[in-house]
C-alpha atoms as a PDB file:
ATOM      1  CA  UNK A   1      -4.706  -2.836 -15.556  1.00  0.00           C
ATOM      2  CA  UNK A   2      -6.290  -1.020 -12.747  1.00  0.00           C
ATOM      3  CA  UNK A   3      -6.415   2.379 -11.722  1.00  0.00           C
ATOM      4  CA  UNK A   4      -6.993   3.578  -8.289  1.00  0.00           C
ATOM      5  CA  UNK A   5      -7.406   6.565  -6.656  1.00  0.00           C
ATOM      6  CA  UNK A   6      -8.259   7.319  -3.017  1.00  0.00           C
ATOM      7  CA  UNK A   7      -7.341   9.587   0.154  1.00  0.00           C
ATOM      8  CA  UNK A   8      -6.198   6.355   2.412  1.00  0.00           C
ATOM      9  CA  UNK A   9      -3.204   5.604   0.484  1.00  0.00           C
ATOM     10  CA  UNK A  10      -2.411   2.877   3.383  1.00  0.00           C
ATOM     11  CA  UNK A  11      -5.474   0.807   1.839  1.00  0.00           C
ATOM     12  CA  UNK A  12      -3.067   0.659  -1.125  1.00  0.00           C
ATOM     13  CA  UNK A  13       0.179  -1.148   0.581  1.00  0.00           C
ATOM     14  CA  UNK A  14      -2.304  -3.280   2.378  1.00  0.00           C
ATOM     15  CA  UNK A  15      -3.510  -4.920  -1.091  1.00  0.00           C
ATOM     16  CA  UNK A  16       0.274  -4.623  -1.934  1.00  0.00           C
ATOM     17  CA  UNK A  17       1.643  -6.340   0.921  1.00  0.00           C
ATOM     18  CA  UNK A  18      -1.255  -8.538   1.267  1.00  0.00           C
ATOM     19  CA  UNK A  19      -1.713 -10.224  -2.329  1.00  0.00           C
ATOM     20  CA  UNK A  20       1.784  -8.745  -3.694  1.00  0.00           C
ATOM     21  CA  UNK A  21       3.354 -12.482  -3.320  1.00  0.00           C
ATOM     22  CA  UNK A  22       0.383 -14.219  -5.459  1.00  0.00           C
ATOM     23  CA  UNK A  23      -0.158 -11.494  -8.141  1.00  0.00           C
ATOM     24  CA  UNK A  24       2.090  -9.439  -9.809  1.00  0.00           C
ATOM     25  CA  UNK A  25       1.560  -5.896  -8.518  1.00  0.00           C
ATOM     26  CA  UNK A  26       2.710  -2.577  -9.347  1.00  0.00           C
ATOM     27  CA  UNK A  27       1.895   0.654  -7.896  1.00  0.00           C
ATOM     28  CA  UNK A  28       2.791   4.170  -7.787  1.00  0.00           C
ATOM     29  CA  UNK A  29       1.451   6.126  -4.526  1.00  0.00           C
ATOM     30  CA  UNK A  30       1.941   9.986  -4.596  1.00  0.00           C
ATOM     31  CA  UNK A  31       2.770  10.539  -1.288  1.00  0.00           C
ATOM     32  CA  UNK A  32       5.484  12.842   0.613  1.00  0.00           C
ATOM     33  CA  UNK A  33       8.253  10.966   2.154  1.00  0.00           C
ATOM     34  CA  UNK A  34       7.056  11.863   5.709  1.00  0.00           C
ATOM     35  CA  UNK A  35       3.459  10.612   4.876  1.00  0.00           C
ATOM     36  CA  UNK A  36       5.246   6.705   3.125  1.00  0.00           C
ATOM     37  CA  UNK A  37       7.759   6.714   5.972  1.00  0.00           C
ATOM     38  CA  UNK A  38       4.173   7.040   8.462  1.00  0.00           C
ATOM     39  CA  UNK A  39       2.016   4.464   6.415  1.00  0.00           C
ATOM     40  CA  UNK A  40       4.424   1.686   5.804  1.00  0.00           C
ATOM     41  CA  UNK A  41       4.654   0.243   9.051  1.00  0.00           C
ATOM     42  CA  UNK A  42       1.138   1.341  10.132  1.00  0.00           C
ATOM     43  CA  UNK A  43       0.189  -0.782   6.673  1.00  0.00           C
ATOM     44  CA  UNK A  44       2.619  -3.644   8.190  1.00  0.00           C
ATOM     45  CA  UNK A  45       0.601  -3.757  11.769  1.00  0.00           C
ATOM     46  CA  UNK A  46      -2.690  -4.630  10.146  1.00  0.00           C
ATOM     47  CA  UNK A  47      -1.027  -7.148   7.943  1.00  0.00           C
ATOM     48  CA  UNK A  48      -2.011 -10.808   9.179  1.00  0.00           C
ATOM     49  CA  UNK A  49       0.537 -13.131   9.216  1.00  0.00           C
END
């Protein structure tokens, strides 16, 4: 178990989206709705394919 905690939440769906399909990943962000609806797909733009 790790425990993060940081004030770029988006560097937290990066490792999610980025090692999510080789490790089993869970995690918990406490962010607003407008602030997850803004860092999803500005997480999914960095993302190499």
């Amino acid at each position: 178990m790790s425990i993060f905690e940081t004030d770029d939440h988006g560097a937290l769906m990066e490792i999610g989206l980025t090692w999510g399909d080789m490790f089993q990943l869970e995690m918990s962000p406490a962010v607003t709705a407008e602030d997850g609806l803004r860092l999803g797909p500005e997480a999914m733009g960095r993302r190499q394919a």
